[in-house]
PDB file of N, CA and C in Angstrom:
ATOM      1  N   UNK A   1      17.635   9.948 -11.974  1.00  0.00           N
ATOM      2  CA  UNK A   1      16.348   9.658 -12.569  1.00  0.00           C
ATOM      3  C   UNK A   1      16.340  10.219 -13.981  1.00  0.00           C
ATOM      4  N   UNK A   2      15.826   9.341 -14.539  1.00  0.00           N
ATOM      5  CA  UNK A   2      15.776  10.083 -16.113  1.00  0.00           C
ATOM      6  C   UNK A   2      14.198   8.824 -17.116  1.00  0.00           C
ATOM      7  N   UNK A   3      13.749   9.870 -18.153  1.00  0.00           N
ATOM      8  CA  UNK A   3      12.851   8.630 -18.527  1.00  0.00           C
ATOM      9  C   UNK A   3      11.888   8.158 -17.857  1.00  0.00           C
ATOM     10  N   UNK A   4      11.566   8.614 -16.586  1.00  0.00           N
ATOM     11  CA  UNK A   4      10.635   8.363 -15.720  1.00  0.00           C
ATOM     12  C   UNK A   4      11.123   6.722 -14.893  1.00  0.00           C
ATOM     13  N   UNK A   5      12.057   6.824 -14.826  1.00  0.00           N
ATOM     14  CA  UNK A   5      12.699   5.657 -14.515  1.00  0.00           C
ATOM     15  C   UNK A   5      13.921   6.065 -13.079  1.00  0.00           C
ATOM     16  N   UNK A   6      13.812   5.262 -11.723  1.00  0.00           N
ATOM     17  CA  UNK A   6      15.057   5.558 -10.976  1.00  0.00           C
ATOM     18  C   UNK A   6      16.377   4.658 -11.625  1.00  0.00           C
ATOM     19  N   UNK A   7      17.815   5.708 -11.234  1.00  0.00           N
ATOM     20  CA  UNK A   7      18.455   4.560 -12.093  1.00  0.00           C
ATOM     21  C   UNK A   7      19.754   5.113 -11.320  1.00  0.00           C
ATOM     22  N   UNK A   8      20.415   3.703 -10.374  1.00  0.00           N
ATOM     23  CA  UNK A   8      19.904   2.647 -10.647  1.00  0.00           C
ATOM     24  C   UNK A   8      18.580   2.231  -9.651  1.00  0.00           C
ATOM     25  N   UNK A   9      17.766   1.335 -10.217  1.00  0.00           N
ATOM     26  CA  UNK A   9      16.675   0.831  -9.163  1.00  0.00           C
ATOM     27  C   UNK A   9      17.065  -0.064  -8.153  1.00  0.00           C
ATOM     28  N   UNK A  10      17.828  -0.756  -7.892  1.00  0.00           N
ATOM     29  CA  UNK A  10      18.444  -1.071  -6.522  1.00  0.00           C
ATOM     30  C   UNK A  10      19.969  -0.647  -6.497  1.00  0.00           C
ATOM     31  N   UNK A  11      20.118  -0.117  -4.827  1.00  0.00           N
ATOM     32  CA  UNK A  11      21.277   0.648  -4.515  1.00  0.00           C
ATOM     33  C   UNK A  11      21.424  -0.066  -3.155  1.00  0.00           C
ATOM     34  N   UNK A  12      23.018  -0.188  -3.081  1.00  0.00           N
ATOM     35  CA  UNK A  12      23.598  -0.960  -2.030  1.00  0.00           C
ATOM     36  C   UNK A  12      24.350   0.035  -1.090  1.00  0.00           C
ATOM     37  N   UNK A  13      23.895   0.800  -0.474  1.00  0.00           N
ATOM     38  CA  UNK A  13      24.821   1.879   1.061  1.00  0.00           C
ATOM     39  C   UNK A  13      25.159   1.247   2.316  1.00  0.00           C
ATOM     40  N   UNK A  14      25.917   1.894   2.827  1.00  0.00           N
ATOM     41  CA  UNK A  14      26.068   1.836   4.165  1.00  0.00           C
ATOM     42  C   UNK A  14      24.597   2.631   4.920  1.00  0.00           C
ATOM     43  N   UNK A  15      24.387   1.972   5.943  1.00  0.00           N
ATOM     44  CA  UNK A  15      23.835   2.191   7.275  1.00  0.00           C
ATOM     45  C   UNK A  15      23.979   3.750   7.546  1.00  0.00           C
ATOM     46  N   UNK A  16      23.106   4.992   7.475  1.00  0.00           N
ATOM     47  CA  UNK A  16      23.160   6.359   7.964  1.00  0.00           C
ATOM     48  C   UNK A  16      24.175   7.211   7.000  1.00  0.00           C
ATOM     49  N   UNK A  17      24.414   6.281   5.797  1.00  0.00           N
ATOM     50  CA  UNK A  17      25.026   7.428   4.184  1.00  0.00           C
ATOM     51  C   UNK A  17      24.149   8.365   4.156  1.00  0.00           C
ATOM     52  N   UNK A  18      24.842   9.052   3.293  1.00  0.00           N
ATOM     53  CA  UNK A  18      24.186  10.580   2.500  1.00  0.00           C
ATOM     54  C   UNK A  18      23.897  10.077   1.456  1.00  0.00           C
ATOM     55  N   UNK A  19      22.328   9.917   0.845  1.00  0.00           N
ATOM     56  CA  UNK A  19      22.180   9.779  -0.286  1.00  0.00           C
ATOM     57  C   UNK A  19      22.022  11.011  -1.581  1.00  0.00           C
ATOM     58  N   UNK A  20      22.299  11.132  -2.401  1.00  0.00           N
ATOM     59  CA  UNK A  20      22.029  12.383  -3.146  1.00  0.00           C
ATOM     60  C   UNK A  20      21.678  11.695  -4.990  1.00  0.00           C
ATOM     61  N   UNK A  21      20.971  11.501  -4.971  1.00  0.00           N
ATOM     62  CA  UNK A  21      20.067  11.765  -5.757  1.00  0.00           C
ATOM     63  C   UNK A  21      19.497  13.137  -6.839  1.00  0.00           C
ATOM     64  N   UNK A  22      19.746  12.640  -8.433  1.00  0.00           N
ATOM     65  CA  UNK A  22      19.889  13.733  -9.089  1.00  0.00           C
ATOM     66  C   UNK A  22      18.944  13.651 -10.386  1.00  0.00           C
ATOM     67  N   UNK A  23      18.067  14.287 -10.606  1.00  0.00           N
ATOM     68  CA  UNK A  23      16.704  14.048 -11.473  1.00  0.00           C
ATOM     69  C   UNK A  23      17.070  14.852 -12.781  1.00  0.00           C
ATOM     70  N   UNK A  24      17.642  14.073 -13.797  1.00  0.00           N
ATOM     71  CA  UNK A  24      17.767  14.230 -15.447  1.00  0.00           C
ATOM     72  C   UNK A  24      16.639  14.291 -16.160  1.00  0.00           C
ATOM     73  N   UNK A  25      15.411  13.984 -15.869  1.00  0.00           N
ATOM     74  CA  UNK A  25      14.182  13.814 -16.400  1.00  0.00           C
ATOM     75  C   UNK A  25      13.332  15.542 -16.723  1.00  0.00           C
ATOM     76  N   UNK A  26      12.630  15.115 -17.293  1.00  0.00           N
ATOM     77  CA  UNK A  26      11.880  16.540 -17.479  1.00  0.00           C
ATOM     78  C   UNK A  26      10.856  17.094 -16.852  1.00  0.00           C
ATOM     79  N   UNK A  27      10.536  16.420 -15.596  1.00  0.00           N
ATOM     80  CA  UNK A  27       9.575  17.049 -14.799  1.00  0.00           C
ATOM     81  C   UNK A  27      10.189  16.506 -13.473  1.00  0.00           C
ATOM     82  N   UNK A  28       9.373  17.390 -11.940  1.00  0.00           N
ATOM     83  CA  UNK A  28       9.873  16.559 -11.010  1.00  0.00           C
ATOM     84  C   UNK A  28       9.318  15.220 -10.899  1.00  0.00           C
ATOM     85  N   UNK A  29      10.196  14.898  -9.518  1.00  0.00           N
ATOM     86  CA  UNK A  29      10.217  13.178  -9.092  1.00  0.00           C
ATOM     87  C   UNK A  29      10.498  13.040  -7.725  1.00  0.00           C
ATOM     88  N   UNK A  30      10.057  12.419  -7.399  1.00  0.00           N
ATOM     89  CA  UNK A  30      10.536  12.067  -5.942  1.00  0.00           C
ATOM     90  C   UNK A  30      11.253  10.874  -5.197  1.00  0.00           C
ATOM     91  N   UNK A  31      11.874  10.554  -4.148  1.00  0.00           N
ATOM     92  CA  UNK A  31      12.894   9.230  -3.805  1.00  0.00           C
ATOM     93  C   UNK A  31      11.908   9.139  -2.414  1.00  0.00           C
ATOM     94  N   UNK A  32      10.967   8.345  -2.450  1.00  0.00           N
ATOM     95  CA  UNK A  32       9.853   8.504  -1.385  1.00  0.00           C
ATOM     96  C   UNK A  32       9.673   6.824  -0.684  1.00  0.00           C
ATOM     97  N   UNK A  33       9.916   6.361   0.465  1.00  0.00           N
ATOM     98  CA  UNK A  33      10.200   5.412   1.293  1.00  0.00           C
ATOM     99  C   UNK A  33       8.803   5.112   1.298  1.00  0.00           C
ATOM    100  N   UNK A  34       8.792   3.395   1.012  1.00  0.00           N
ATOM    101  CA  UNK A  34       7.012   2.935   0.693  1.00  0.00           C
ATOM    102  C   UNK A  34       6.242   3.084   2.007  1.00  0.00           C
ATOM    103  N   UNK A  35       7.180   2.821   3.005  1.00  0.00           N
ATOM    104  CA  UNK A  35       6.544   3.017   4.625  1.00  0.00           C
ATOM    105  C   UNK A  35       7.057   4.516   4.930  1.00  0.00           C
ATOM    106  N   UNK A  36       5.931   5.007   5.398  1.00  0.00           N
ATOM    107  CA  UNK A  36       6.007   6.456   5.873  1.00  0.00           C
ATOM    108  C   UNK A  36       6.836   7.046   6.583  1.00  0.00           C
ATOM    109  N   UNK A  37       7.711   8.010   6.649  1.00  0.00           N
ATOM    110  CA  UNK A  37       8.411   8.750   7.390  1.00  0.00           C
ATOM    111  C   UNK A  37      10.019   8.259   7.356  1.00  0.00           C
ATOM    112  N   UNK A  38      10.270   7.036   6.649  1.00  0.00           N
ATOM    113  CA  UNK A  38      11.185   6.637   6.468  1.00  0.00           C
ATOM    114  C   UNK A  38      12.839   7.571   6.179  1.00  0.00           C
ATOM    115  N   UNK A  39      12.288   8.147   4.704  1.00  0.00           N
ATOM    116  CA  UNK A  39      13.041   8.756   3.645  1.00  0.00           C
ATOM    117  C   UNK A  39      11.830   9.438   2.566  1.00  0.00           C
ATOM    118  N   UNK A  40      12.092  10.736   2.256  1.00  0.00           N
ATOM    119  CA  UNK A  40      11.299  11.505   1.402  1.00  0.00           C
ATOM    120  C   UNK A  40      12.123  12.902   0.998  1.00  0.00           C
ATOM    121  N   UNK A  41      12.936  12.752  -0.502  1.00  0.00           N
ATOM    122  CA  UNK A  41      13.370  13.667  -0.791  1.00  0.00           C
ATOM    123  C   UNK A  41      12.533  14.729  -1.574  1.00  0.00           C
ATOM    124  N   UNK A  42      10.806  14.868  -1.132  1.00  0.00           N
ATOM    125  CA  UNK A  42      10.417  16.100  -1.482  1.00  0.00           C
ATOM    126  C   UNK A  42      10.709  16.125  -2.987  1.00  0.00           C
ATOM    127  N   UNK A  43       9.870  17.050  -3.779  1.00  0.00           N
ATOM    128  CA  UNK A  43       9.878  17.106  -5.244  1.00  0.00           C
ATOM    129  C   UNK A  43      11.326  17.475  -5.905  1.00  0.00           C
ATOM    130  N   UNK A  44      11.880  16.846  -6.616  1.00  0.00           N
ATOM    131  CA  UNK A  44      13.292  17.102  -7.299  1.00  0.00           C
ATOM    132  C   UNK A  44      12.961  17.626  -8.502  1.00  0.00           C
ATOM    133  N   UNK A  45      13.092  18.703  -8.768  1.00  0.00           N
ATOM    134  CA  UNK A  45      13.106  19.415 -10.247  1.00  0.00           C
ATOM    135  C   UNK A  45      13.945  19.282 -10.744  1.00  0.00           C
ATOM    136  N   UNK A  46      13.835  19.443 -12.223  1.00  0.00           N
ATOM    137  CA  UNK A  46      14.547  19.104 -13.845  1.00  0.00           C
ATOM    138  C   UNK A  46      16.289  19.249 -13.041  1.00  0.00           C
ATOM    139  N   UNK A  47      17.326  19.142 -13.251  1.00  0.00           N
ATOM    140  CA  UNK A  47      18.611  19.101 -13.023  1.00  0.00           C
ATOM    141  C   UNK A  47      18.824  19.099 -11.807  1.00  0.00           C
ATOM    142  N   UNK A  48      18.292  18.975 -10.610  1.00  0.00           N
ATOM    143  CA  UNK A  48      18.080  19.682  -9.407  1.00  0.00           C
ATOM    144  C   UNK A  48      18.594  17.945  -8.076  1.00  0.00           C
ATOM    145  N   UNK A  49      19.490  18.301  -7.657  1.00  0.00           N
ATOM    146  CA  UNK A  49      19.731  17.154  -6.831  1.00  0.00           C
ATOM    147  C   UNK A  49      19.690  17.594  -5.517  1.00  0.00           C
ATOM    148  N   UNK A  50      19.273  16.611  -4.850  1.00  0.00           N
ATOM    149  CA  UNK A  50      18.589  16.320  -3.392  1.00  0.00           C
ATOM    150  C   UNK A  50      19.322  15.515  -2.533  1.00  0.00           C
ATOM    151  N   UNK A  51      19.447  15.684  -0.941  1.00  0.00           N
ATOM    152  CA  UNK A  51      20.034  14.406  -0.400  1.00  0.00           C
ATOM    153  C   UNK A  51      18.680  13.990   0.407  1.00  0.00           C
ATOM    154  N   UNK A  52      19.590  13.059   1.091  1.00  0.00           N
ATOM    155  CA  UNK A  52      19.031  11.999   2.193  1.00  0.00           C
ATOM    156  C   UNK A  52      19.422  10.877   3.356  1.00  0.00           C
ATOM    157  N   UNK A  53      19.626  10.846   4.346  1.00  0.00           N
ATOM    158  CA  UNK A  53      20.581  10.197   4.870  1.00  0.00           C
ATOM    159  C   UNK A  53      19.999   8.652   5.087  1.00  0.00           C
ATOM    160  N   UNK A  54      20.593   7.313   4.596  1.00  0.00           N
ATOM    161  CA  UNK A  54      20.040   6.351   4.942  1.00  0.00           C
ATOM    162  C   UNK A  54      19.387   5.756   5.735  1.00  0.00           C
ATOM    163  N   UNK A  55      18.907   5.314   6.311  1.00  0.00           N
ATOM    164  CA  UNK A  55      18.524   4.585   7.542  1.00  0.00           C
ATOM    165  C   UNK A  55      19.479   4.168   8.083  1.00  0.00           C
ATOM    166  N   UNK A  56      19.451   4.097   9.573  1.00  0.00           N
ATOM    167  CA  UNK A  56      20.059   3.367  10.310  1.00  0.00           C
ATOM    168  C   UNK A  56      20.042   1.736  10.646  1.00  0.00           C
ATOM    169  N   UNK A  57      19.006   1.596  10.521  1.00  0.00           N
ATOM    170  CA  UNK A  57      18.863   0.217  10.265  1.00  0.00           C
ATOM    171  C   UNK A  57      19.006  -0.345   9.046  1.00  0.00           C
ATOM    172  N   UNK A  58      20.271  -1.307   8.745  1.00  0.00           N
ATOM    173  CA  UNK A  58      19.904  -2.617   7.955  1.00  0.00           C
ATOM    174  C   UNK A  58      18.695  -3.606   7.436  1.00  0.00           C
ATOM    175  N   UNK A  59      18.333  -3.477   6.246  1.00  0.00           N
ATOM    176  CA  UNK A  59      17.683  -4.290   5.465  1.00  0.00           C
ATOM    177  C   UNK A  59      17.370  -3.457   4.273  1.00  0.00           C
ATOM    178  N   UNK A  60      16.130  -4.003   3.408  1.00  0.00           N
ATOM    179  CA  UNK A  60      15.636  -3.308   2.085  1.00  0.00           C
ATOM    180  C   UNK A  60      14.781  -2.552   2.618  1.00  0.00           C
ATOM    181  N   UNK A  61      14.683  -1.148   1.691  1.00  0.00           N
ATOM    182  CA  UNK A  61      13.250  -0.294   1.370  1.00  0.00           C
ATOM    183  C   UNK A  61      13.236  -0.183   0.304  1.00  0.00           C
ATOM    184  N   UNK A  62      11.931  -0.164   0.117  1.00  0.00           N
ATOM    185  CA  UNK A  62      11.044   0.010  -1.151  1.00  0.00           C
ATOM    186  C   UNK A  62      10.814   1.465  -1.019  1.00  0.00           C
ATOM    187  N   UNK A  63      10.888   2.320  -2.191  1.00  0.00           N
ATOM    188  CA  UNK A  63      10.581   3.369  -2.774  1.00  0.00           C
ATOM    189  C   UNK A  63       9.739   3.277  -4.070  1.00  0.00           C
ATOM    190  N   UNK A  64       9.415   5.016  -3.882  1.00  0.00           N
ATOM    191  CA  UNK A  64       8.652   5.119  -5.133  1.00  0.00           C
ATOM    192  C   UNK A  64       8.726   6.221  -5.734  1.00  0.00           C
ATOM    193  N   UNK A  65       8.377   6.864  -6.475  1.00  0.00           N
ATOM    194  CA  UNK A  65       8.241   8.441  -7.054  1.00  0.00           C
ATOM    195  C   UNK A  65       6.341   8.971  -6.895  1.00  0.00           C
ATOM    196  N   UNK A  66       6.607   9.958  -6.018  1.00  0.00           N
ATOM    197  CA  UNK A  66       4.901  10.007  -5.723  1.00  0.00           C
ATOM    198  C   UNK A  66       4.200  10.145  -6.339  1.00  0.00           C
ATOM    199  N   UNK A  67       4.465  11.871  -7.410  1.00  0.00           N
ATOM    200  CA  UNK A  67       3.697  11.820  -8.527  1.00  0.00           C
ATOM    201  C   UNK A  67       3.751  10.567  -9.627  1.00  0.00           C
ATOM    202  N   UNK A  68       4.446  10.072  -9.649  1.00  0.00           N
ATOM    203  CA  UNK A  68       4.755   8.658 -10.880  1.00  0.00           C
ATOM    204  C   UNK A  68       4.604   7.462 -10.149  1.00  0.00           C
ATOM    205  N   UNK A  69       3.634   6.776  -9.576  1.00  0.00           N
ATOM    206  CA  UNK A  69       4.104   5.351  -8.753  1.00  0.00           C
ATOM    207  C   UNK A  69       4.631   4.399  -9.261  1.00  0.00           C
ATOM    208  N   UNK A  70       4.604   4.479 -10.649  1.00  0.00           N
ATOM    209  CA  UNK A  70       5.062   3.024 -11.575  1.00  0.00           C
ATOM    210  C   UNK A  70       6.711   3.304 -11.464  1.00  0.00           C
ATOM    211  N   UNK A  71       7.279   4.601 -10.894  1.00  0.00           N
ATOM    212  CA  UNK A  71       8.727   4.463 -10.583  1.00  0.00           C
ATOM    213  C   UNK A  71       8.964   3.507  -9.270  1.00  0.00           C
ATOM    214  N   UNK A  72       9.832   2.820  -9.442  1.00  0.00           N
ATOM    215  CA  UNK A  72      10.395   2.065  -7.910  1.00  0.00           C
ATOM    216  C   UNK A  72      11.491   1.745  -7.625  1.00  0.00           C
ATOM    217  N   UNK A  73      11.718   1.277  -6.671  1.00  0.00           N
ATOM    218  CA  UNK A  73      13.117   0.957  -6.150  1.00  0.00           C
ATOM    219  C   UNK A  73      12.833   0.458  -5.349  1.00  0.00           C
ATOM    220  N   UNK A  74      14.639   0.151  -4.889  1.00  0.00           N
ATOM    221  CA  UNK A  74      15.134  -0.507  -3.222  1.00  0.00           C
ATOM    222  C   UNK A  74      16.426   0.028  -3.094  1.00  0.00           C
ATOM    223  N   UNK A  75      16.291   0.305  -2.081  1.00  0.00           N
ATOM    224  CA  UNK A  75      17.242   1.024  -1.234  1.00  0.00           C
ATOM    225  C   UNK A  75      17.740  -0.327  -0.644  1.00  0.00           C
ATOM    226  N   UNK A  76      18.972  -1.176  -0.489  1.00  0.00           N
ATOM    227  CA  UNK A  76      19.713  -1.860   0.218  1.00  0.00           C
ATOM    228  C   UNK A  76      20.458  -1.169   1.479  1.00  0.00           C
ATOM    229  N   UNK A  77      20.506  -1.472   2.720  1.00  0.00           N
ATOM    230  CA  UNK A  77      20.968  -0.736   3.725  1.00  0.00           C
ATOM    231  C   UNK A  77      22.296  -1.583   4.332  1.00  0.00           C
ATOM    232  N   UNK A  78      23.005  -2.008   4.235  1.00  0.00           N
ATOM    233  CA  UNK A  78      23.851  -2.939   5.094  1.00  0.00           C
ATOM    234  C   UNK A  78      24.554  -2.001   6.273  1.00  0.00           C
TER     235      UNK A  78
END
């Protein structure tokens, strides 16, 4: 994350990866699954990287950054 921007905004994993996620930006951010309970890597501070393990199930999620909603994404799961 950097710029208030996820990057990249769509990401292609395997099924139950480790995601890790690393926030370049100057305040925290978050990697937060649009449907609840999904995926939520909790506030990421300035240099500060986080994981997350994919879903097990196959298809897209939508993410967001909580404090920032105009951040987004998709998580691709194959």
């Amino acid at each position: 994350m950097k710029n208030f921007k996820h990057s990249p905004n769509r990401l292609t994993i395997k099924a139950g990866a480790t995601v890790s996620v690393t926030n370049r930006d100057i305040v925290g951010h978050t990697v937060t699954s649009d449907t609840a309970g999904i995926f939520d890597t909790g506030l990421i501070g300035k240099d500060e990287t986080k994981t997350f393990l994919a879903p097990e199930t196959p298809g897209e999620y939508k993410y967001h950054c909580t404090p920032h909603p105009n951040m987004t994404g998709v998580l691709v799961v194959e």
